[in-house]
Protein backbone atom coordinates (compact mmCIF):
# COMPACT_ATOMS: atom_id res chain seq x y z
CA UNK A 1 0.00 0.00 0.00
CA UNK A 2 1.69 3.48 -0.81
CA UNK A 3 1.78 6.25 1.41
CA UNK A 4 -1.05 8.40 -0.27
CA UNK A 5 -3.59 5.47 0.10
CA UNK A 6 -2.63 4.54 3.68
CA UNK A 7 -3.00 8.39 4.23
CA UNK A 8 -6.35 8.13 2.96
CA UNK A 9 -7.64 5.28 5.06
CA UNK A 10 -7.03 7.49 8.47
CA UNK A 11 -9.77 9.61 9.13
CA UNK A 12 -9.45 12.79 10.32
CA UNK A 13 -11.76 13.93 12.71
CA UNK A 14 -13.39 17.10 12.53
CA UNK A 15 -12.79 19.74 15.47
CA UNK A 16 -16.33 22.08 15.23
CA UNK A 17 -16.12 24.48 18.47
CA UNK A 18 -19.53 25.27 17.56
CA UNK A 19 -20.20 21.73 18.36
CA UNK A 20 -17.78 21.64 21.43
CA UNK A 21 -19.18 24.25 23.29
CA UNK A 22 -22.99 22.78 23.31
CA UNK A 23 -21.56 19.53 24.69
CA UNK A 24 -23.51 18.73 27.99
CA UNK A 25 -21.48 15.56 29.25
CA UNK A 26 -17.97 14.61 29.45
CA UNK A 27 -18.62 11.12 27.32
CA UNK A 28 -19.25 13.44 24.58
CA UNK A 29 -15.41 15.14 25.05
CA UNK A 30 -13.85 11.79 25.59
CA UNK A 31 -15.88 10.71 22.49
CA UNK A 32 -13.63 13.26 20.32
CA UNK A 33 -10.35 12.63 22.48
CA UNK A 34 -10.57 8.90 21.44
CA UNK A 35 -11.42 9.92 17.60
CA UNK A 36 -8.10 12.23 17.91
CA UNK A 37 -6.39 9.30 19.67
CA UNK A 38 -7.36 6.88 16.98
CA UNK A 39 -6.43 9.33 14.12
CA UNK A 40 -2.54 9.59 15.63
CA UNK A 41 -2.47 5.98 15.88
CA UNK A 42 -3.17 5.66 12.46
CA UNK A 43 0.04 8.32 11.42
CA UNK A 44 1.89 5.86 14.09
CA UNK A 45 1.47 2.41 12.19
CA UNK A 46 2.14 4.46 8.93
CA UNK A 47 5.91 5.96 10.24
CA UNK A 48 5.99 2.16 11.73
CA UNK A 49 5.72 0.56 8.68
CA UNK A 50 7.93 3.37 6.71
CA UNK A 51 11.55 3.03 5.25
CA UNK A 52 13.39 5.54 3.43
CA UNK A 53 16.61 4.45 1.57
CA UNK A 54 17.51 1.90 -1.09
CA UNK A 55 16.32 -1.26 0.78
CA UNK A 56 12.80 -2.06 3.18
CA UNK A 57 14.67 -3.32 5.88
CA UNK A 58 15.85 -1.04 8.84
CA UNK A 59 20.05 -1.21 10.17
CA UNK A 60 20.11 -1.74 14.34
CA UNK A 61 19.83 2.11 14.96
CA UNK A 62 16.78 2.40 12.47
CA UNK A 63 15.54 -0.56 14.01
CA UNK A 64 15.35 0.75 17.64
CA UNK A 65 13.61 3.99 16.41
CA UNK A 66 10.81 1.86 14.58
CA UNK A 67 10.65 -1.03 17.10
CA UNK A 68 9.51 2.01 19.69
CA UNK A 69 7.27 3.11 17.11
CA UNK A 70 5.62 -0.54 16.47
CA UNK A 71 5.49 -0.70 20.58
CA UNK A 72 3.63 2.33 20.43
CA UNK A 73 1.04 1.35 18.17
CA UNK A 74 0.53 -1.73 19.44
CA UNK A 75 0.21 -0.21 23.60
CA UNK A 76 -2.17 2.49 21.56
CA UNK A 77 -4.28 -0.49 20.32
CA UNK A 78 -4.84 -1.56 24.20
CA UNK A 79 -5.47 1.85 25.06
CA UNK A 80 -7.78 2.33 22.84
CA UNK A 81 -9.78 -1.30 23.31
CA UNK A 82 -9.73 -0.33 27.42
CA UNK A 83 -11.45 3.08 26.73
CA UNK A 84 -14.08 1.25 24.62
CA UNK A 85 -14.62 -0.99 27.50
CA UNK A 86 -15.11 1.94 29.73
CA UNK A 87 -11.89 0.95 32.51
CA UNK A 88 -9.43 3.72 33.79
CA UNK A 89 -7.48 1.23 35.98
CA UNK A 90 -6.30 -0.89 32.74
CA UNK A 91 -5.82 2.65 30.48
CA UNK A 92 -4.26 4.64 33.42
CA UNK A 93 -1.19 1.05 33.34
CA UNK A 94 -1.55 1.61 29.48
CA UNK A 95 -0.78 5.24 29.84
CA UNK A 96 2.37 4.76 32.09
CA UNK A 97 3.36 2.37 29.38
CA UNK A 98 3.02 5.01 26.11
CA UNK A 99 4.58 7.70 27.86
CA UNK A 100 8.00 5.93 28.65
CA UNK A 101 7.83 4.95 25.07
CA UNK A 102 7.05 8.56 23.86
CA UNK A 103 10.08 9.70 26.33
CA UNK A 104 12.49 7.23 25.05
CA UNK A 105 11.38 7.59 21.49
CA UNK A 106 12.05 11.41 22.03
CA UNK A 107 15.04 11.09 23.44
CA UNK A 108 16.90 8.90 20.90
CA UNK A 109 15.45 11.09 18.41
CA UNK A 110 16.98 14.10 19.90
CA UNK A 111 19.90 12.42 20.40
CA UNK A 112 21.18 9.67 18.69
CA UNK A 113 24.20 8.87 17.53
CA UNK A 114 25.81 4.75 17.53
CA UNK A 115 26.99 4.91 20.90
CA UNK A 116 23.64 5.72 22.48
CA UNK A 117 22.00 2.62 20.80
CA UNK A 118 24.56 1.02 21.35
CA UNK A 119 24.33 1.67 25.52
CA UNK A 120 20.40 0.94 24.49
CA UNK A 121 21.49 -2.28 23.16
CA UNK A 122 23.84 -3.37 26.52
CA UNK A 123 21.66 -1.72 28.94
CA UNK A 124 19.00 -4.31 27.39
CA UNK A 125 21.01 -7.08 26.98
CA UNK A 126 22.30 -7.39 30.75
CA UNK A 127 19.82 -9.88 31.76
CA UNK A 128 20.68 -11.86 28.93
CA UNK A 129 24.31 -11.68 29.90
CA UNK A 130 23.44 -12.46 33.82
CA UNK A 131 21.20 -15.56 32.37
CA UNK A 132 23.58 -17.23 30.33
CA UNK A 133 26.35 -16.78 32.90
CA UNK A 134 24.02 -18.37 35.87
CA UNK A 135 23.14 -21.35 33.27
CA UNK A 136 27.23 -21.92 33.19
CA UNK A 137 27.74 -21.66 36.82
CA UNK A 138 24.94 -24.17 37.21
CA UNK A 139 26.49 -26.83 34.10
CA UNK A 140 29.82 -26.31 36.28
CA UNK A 141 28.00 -27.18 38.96
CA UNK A 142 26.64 -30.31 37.78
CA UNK A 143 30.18 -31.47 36.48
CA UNK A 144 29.42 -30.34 33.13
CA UNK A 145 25.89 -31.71 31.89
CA UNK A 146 23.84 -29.73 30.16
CA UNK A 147 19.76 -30.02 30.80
CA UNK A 148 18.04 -29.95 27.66
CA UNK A 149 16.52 -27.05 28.40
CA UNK A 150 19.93 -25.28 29.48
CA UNK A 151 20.75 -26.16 26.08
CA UNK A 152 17.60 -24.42 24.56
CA UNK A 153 17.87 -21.36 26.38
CA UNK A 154 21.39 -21.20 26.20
CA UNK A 155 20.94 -21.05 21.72
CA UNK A 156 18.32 -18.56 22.09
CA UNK A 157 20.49 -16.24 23.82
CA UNK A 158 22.87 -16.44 21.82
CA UNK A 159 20.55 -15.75 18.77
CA UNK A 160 19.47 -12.71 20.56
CA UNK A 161 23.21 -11.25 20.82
CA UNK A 162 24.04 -12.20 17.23
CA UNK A 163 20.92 -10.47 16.25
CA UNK A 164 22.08 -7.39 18.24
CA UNK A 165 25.34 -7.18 16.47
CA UNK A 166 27.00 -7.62 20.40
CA UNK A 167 28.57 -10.23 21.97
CA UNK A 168 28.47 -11.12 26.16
CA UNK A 169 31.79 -9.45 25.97
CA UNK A 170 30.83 -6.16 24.61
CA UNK A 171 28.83 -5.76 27.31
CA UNK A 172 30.58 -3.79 30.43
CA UNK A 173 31.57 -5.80 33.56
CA UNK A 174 30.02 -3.01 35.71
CA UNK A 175 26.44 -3.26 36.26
CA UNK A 176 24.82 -0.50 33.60
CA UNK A 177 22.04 1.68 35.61
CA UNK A 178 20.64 3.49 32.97
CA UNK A 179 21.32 3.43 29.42
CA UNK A 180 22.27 6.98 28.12
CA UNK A 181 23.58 7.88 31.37
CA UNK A 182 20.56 9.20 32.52
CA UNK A 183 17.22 7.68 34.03
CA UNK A 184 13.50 8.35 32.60
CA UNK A 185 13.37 11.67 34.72
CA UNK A 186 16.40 12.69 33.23
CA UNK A 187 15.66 11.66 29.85
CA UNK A 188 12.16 13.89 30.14
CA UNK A 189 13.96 16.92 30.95
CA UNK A 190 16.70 16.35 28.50
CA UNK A 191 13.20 16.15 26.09
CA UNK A 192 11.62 19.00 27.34
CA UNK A 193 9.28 17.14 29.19
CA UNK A 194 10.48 17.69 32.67
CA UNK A 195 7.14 19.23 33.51
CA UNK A 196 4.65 16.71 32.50
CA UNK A 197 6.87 13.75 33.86
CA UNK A 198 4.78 13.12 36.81
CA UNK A 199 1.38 13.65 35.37
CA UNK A 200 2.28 11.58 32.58
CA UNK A 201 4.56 8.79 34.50
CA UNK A 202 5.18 9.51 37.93
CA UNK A 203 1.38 9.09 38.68
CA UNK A 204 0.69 6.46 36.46
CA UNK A 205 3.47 4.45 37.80
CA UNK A 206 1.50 4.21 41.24
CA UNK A 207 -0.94 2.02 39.11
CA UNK A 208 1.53 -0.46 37.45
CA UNK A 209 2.79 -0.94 41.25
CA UNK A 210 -0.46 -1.10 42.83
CA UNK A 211 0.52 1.57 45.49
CA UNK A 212 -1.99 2.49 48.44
CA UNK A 213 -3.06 6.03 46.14
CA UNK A 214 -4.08 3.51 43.47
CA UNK A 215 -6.23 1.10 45.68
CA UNK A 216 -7.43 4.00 47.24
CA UNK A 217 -8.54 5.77 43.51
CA UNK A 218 -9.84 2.44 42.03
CA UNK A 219 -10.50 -0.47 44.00
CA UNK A 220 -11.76 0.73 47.22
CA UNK A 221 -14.64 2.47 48.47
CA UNK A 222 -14.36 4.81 51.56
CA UNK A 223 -16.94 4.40 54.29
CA UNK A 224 -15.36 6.39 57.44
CA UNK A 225 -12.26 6.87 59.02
CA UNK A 226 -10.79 3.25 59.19
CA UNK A 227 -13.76 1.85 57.08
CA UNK A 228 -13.28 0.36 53.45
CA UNK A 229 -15.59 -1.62 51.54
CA UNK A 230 -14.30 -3.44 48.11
CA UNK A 231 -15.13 -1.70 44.40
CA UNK A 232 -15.32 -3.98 41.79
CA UNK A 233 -16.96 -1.63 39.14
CA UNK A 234 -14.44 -0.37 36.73
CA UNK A 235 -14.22 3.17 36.45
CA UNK A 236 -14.69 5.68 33.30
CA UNK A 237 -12.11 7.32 32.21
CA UNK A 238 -11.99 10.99 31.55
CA UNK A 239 -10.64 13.25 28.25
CA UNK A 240 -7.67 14.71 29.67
CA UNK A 241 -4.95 11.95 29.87
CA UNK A 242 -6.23 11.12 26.40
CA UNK A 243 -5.76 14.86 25.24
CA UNK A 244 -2.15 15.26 26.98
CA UNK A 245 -0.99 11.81 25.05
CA UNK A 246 -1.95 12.52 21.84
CA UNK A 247 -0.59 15.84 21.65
CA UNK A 248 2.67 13.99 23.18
CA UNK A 249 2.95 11.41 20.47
CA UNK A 250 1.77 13.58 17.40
CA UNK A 251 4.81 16.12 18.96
CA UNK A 252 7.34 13.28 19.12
CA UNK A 253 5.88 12.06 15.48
CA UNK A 254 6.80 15.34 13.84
CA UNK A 255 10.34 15.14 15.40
CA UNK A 256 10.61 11.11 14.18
CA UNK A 257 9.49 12.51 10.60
CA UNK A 258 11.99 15.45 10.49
CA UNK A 259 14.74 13.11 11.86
CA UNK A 260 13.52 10.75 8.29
CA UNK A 261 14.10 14.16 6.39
CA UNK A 262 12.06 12.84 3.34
CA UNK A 263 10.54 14.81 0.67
CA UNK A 264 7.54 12.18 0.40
CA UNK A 265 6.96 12.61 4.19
CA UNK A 266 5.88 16.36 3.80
CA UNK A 267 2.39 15.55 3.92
CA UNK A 268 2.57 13.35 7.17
CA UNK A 269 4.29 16.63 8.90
CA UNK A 270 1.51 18.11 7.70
CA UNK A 271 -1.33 16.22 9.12
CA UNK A 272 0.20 15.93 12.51
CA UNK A 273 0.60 19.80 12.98
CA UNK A 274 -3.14 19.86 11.90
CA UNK A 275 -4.02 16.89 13.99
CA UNK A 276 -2.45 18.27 17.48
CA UNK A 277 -3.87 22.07 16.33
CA UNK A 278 -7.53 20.21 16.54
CA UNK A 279 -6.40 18.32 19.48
CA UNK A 280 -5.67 21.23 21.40
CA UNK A 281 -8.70 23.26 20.75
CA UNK A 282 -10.71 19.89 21.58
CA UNK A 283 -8.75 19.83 25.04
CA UNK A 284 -9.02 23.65 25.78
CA UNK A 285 -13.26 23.19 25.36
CA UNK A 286 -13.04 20.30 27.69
CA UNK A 287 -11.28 22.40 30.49
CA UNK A 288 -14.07 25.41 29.51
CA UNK A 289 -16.40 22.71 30.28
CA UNK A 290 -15.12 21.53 33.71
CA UNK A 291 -15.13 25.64 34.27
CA UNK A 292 -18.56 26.24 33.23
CA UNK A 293 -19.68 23.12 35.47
CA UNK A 294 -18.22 23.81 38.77
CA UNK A 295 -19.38 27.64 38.10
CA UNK A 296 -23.03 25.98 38.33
C-alpha cells in the first residue's frame, strides 16, 4: 500500500467548536479525544511501517527507532480497546506504558548517535548476559551436563546477541544503571518534558505498582475513618490523559518525521501539525467545560 492510500484510510476527525461548546457531558469530550487518539495511531502504524533508503529493511539504529514506534502502536491499540470498554485502571497502566515509550522515542530522536544505541542495546542485553552466565555456573556445577533445556535457552540467547550485532563481551563488567547515562526523569527533561513527567509517568506508575493512592482511587470504596468496603466496578475514564498523550505522540511524530528528512513525508508533517492544532482546541473546550460546570 503506498503512502497516499494509507494516508487516505485514516480519518481525520473534525474539530467544530460550535459543536464543542454545546456539549452537555464529558462522554461526549472523551468521544472526540478517542477519535483524535485513533487518528494519531493511524500516522503511528504508517511511520511504523515506513523506510526511506535503497532497501525495506531497517540497520540496528533504524531498528530501535521503529521497534519504539511498532510498541507504540501496538500499547495504543490496548489503550484504545480499554477506553471502549469503559476501565481507567487498565488505560491509566496503558498510559504509564506510552509515555516511557514517547520519552524514550524522544530522546533517541533528539539524540542519537551509535553509541547511544549502542548503551540501548547493553543496557537491554544485561539480563541476557546475567542468564547465560548463571546457566554456566549451574552446568559447572553439575560437572558439566547440560539439561536440555539449558541447552535451549542457552541457543536462544545467543541468537538474541548475534541479532544485536554484540557479543556477552561487549557488554561492560560493571552493572549499567541506565542506558544513556541518565534515568526516565532525566531523559524527560533532557526532552523538554520535565514538567509533564509526573502527570504523565510519575502518577501512572502508582498504578503499574499497585501503590496504596491507586487502591485507594480504584479499587476501594471509603466508608469512614478506618472503614473500606471493596469496588469492583471499573471506572470511566476521563478526556484529559487522552488529550495530553496525543498531543505527546503527534509532537514526538513530527520530530521522528523530520529526523527521516524525506521529501515524500511532507504531507505526514503536515497532518500531525493539523491533527495536534484540533487536538488542542478539543482539550481547551473540555477544560471550559469543567469551568462552566463547577461555576453551576
Amino acid at each position: 500500500m503506498s503512502l497516499e492510500s494509507s494516508l487516505a484510510a485514516v480519518e481525520v476527525v473534525v474539530v467544530d467548536e460550535k459543536e464543542l461548546s454545546a456539549f452537555t457531558r464529558e462522554s461526549q469530550h472523551f468521544r472526540v479525544a478517542f477519535n483524535l487518539f485513533r487518528e494519531t495511531a493511524g500516522y503511528v502504524c504508517i511511520l511504523a511501517n515506513t523506510t526511506v533508503g535503497p532497501t525495506q529493511s531497517w540497520n540496528i539504529g533504524q531498528a530501535v527507532l521503529g521497534g519504539h514506534l511498532v510498541r507504540m502502536f501496538k500499547l495504543m491499540r490496548f489503550a484504545m480497546e480499554e477506553s471502549i470498554e469503559r476501565r481507567e485502571e487498565m488505560l491509566s497502566v496503558l498510559i504509564r506504558l506510552i509515555a516511557e515509550c514517547v520519552i524514550n522515542l524522544r530522546y533517541l530522536i533528539l539524540n542519537g548517535s551509535p553509541e547511544l544505541v549502542r548503551s540501548y542495546l547493553a543496557y537491554s542485553l544485561q539480563h541476557e548476559k546475567e542468564l547465560a552466565s548463571l546457566i554456566r555456573t549451574n552446568i559447572k556445577d553439575r560437572g558439566g551436563e547440560v539439561l536440555p533445556i539449558e541447552e535451549r535457552m542457552l541457543r536462544s540467547i545467543a541468537r538474541t546477541f548475534a541479532k544485536s550485532q554484540l557479543s556477552e563481551d561487549d557488554l561492560p563488567a560493571k552493572k549499567i544503571r541506565n542506558w544513556g547515562e541518565k534515568n526516565l526523569f532525566e531523559k524527560a527533561k533532557a526532552v523538554g518534558l520535565g514538567d509533564a513527567y509526573t502527570a504523565i509517568f510519575g502518577g501512572p506508575s502508582r498504578n503499574v505498582h499497585g501503590g496504596w493512592h491507586d487502591l485507594l482511587q480504584y479499587h476501594l470504596e471509603y466508608d469512614e475513618p478506618g472503614m473500606f468496603r471493596p469496588k469492583l466496578e471499573f471506572k470511566r475514564p476521563r478526556p484529559q490523559p487522552i488529550y495530553s498523550l496525543t498531543h505527546l505522540i503527534a509532537e514526538t511524530l513530527e520530530g521522528y518525521v523530520d529526523l527521516l528528512n524525506h521529501p515524500g513525508l511532507s504531507e505526514v508533517a503536515d497532518r500531525l501539525r493539523d491533527l495536534d492544532e484540533r487536538n488542542y482546541t478539543a482539550s481547551d473546550a473540555h477544560e471550559r467545560y469543567l469551568v462552566a460546570k463547577h461555576a453551576v
